[in-house]
PDB file of N, CA and C in Angstrom:
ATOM      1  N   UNK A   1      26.778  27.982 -16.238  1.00  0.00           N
ATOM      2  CA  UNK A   1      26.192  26.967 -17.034  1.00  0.00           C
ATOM      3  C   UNK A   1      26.486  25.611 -16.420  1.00  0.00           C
ATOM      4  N   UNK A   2      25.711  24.910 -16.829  1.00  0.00           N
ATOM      5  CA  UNK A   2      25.425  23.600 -15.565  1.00  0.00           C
ATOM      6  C   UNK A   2      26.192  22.769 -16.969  1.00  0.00           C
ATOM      7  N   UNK A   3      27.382  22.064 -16.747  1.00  0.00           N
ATOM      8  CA  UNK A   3      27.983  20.700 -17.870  1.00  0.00           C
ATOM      9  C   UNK A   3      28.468  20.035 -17.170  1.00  0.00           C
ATOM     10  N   UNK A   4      28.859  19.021 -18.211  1.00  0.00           N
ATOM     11  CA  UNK A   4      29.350  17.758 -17.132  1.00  0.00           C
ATOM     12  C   UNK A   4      30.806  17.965 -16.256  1.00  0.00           C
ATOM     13  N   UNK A   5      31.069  16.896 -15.750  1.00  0.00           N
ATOM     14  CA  UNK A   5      32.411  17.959 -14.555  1.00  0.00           C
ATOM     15  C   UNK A   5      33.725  17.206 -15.277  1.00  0.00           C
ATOM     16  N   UNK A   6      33.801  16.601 -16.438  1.00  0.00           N
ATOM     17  CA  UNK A   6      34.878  16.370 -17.142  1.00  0.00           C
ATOM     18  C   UNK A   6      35.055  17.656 -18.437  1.00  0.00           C
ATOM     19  N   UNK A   7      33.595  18.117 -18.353  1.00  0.00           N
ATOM     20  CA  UNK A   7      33.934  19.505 -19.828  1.00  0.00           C
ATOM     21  C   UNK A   7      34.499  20.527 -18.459  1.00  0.00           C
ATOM     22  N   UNK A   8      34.291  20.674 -17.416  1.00  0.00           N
ATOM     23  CA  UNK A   8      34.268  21.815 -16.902  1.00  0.00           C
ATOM     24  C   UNK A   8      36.007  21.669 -16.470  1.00  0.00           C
ATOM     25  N   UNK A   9      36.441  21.075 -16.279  1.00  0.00           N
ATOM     26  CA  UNK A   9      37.657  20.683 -15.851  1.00  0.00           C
ATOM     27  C   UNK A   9      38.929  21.204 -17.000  1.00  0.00           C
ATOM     28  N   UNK A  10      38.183  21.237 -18.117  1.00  0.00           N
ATOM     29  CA  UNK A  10      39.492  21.430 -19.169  1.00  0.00           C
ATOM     30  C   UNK A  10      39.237  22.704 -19.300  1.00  0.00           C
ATOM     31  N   UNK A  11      37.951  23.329 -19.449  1.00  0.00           N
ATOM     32  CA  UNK A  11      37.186  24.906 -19.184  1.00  0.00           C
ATOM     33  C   UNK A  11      38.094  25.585 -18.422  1.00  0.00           C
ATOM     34  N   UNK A  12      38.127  25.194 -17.128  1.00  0.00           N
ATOM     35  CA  UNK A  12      39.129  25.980 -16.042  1.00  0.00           C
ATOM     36  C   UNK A  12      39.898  25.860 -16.501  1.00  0.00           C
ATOM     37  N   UNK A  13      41.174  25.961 -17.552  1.00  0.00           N
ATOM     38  CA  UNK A  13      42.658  25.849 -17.754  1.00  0.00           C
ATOM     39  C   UNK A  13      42.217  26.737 -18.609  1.00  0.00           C
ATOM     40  N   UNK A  14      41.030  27.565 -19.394  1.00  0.00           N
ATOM     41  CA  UNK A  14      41.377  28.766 -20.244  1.00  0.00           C
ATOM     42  C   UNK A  14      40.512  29.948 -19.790  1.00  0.00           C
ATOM     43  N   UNK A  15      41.278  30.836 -20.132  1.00  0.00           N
ATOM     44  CA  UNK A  15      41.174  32.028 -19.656  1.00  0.00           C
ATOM     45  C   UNK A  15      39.446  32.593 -20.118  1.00  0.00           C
ATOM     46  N   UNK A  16      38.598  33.294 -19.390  1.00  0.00           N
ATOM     47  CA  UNK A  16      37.474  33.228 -19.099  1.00  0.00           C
ATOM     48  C   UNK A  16      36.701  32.659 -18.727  1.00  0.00           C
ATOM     49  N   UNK A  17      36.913  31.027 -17.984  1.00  0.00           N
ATOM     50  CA  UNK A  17      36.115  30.368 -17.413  1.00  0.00           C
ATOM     51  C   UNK A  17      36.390  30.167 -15.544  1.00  0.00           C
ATOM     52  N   UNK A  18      35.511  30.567 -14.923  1.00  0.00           N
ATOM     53  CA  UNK A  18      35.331  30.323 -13.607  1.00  0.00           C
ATOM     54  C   UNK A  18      34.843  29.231 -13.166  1.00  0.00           C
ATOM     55  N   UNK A  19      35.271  28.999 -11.851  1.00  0.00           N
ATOM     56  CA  UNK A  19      34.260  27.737 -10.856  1.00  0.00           C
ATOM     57  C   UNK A  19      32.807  28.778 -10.748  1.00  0.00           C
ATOM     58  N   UNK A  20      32.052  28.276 -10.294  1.00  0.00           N
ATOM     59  CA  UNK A  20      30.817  28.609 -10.323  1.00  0.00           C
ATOM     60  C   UNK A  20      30.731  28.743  -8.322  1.00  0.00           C
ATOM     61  N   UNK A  21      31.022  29.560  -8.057  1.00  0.00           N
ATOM     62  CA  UNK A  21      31.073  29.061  -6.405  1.00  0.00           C
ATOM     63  C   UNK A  21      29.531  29.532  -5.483  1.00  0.00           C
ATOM     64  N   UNK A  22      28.578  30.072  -6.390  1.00  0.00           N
ATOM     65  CA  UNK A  22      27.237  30.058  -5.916  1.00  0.00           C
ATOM     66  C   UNK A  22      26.263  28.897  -6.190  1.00  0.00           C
ATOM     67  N   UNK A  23      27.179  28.025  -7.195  1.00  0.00           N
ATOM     68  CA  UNK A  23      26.030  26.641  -7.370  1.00  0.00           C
ATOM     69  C   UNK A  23      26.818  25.395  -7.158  1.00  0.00           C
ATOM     70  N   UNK A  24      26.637  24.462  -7.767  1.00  0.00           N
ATOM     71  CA  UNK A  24      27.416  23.275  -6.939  1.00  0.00           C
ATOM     72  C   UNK A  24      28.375  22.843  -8.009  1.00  0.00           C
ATOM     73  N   UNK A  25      30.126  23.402  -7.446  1.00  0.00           N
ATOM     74  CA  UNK A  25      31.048  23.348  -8.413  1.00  0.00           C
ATOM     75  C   UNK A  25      31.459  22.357  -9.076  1.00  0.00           C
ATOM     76  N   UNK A  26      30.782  21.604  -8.986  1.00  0.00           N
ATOM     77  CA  UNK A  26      31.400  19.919  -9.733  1.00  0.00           C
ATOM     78  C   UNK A  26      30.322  20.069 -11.103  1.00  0.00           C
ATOM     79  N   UNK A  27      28.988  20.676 -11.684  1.00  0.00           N
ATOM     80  CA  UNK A  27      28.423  20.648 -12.648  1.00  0.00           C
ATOM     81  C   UNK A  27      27.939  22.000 -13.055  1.00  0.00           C
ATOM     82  N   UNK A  28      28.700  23.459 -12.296  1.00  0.00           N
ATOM     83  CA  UNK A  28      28.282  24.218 -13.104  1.00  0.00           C
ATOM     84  C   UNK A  28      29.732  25.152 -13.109  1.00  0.00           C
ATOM     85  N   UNK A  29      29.725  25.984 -13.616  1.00  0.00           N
ATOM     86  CA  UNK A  29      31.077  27.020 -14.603  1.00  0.00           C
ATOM     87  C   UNK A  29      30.182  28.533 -14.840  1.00  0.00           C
ATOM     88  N   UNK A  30      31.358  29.500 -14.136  1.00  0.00           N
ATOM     89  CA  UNK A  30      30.301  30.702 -14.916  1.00  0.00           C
ATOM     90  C   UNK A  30      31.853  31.153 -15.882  1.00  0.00           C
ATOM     91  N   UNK A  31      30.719  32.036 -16.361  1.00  0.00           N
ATOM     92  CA  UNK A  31      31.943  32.518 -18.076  1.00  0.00           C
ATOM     93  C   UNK A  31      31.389  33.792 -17.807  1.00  0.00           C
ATOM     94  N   UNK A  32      32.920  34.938 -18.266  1.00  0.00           N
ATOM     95  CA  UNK A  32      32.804  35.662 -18.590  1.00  0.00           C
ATOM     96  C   UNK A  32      32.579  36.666 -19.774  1.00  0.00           C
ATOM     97  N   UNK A  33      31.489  37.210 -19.531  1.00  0.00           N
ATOM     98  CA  UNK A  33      30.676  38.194 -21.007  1.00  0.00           C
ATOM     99  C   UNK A  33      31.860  39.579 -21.250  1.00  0.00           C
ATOM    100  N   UNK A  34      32.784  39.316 -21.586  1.00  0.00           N
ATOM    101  CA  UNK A  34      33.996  40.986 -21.873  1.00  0.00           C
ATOM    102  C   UNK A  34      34.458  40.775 -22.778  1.00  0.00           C
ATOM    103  N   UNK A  35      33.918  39.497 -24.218  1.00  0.00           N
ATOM    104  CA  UNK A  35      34.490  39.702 -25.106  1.00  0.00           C
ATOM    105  C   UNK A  35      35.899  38.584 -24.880  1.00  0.00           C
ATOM    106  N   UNK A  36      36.153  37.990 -24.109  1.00  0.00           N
ATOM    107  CA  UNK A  36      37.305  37.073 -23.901  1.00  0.00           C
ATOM    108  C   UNK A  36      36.814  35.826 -24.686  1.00  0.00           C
ATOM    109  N   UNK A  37      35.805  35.395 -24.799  1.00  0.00           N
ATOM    110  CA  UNK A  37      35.247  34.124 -25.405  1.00  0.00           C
ATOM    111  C   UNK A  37      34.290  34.797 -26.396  1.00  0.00           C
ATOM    112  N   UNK A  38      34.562  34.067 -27.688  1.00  0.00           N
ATOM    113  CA  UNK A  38      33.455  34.372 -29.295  1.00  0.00           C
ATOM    114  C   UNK A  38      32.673  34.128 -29.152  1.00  0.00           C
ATOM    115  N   UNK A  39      31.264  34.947 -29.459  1.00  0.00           N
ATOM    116  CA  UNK A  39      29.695  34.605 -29.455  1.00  0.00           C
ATOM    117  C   UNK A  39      29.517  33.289 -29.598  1.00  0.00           C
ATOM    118  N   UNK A  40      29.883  32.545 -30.897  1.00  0.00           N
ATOM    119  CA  UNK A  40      29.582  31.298 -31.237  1.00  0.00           C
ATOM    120  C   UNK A  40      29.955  30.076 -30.272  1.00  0.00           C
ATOM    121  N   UNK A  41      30.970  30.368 -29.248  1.00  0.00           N
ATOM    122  CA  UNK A  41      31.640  29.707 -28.097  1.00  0.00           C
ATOM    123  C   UNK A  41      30.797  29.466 -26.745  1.00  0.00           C
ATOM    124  N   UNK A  42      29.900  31.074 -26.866  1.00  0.00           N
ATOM    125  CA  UNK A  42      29.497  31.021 -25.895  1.00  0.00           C
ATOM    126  C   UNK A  42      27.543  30.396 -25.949  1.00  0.00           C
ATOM    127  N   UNK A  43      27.126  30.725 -26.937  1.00  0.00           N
ATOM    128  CA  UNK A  43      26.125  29.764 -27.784  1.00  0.00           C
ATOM    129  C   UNK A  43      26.210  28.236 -27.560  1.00  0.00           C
ATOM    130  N   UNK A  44      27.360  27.548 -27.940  1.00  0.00           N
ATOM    131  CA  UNK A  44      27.359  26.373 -27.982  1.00  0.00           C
ATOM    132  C   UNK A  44      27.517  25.916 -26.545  1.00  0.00           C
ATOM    133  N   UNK A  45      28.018  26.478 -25.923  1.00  0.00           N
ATOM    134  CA  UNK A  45      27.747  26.197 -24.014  1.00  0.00           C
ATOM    135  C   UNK A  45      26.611  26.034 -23.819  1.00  0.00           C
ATOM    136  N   UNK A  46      25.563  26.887 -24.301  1.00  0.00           N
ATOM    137  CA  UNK A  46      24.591  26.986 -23.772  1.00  0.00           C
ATOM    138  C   UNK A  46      23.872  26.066 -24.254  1.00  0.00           C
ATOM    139  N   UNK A  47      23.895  25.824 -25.288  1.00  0.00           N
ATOM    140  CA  UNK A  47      23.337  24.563 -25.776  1.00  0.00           C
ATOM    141  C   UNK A  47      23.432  23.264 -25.625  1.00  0.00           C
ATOM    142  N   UNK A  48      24.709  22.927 -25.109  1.00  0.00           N
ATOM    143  CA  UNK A  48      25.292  21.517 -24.139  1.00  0.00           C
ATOM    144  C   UNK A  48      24.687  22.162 -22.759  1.00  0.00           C
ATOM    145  N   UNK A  49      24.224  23.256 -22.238  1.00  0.00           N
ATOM    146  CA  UNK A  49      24.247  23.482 -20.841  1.00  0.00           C
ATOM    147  C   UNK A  49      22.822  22.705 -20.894  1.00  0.00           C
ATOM    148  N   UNK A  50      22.165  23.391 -21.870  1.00  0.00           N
ATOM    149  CA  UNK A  50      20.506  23.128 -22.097  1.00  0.00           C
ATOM    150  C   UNK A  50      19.975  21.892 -22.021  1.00  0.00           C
ATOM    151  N   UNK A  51      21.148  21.155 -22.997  1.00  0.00           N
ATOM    152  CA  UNK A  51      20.861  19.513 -23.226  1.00  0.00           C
ATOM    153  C   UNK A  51      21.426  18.779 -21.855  1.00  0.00           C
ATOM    154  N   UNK A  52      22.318  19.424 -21.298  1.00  0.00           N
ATOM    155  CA  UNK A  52      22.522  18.956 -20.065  1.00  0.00           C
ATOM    156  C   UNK A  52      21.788  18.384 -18.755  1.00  0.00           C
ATOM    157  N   UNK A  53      20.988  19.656 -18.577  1.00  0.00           N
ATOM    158  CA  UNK A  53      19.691  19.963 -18.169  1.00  0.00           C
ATOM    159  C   UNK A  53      18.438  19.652 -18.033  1.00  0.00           C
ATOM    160  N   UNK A  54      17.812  19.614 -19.848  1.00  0.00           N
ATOM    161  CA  UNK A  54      17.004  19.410 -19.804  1.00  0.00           C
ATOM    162  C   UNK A  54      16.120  18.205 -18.986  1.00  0.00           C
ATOM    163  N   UNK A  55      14.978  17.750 -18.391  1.00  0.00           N
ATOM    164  CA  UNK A  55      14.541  16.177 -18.486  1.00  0.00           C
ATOM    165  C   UNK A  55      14.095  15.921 -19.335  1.00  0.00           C
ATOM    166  N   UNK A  56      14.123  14.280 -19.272  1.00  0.00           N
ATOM    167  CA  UNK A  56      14.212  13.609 -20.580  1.00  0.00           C
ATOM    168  C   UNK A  56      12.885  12.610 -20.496  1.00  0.00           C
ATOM    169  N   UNK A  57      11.932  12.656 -21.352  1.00  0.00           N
ATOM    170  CA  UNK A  57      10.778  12.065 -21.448  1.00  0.00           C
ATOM    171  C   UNK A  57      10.784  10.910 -20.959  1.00  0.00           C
TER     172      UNK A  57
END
């Protein structure tokens, strides 16, 4: 998930979050799906990832 590189920074200090080392590690993070992080946790990433992302009119 593509976030900013100050969320991703505190991300890496808990357990299920990776550097992203196939995209460009300063704005993206991959997470692991095994149940280490709550649905609702992993939802709301995606939704800062989205708004992250998106362009803006």
């Amino acid at each position: 998930m593509k976030l900013p590189p100050s969320k991703i920074a505190n991300l890496l200090n808990q357990k299920g979050y990776y550097k992203a080392y196939h995209m460009n590690k300063d704005n993206w993070i991959t997470i692991i799906l095994d149940d280490t992080l709550k649905d609702q946790e992993i939802l709301n990433l995606i939704k800062q990832s989205h708004a992250f992302t998106v362009k803006k009119k």
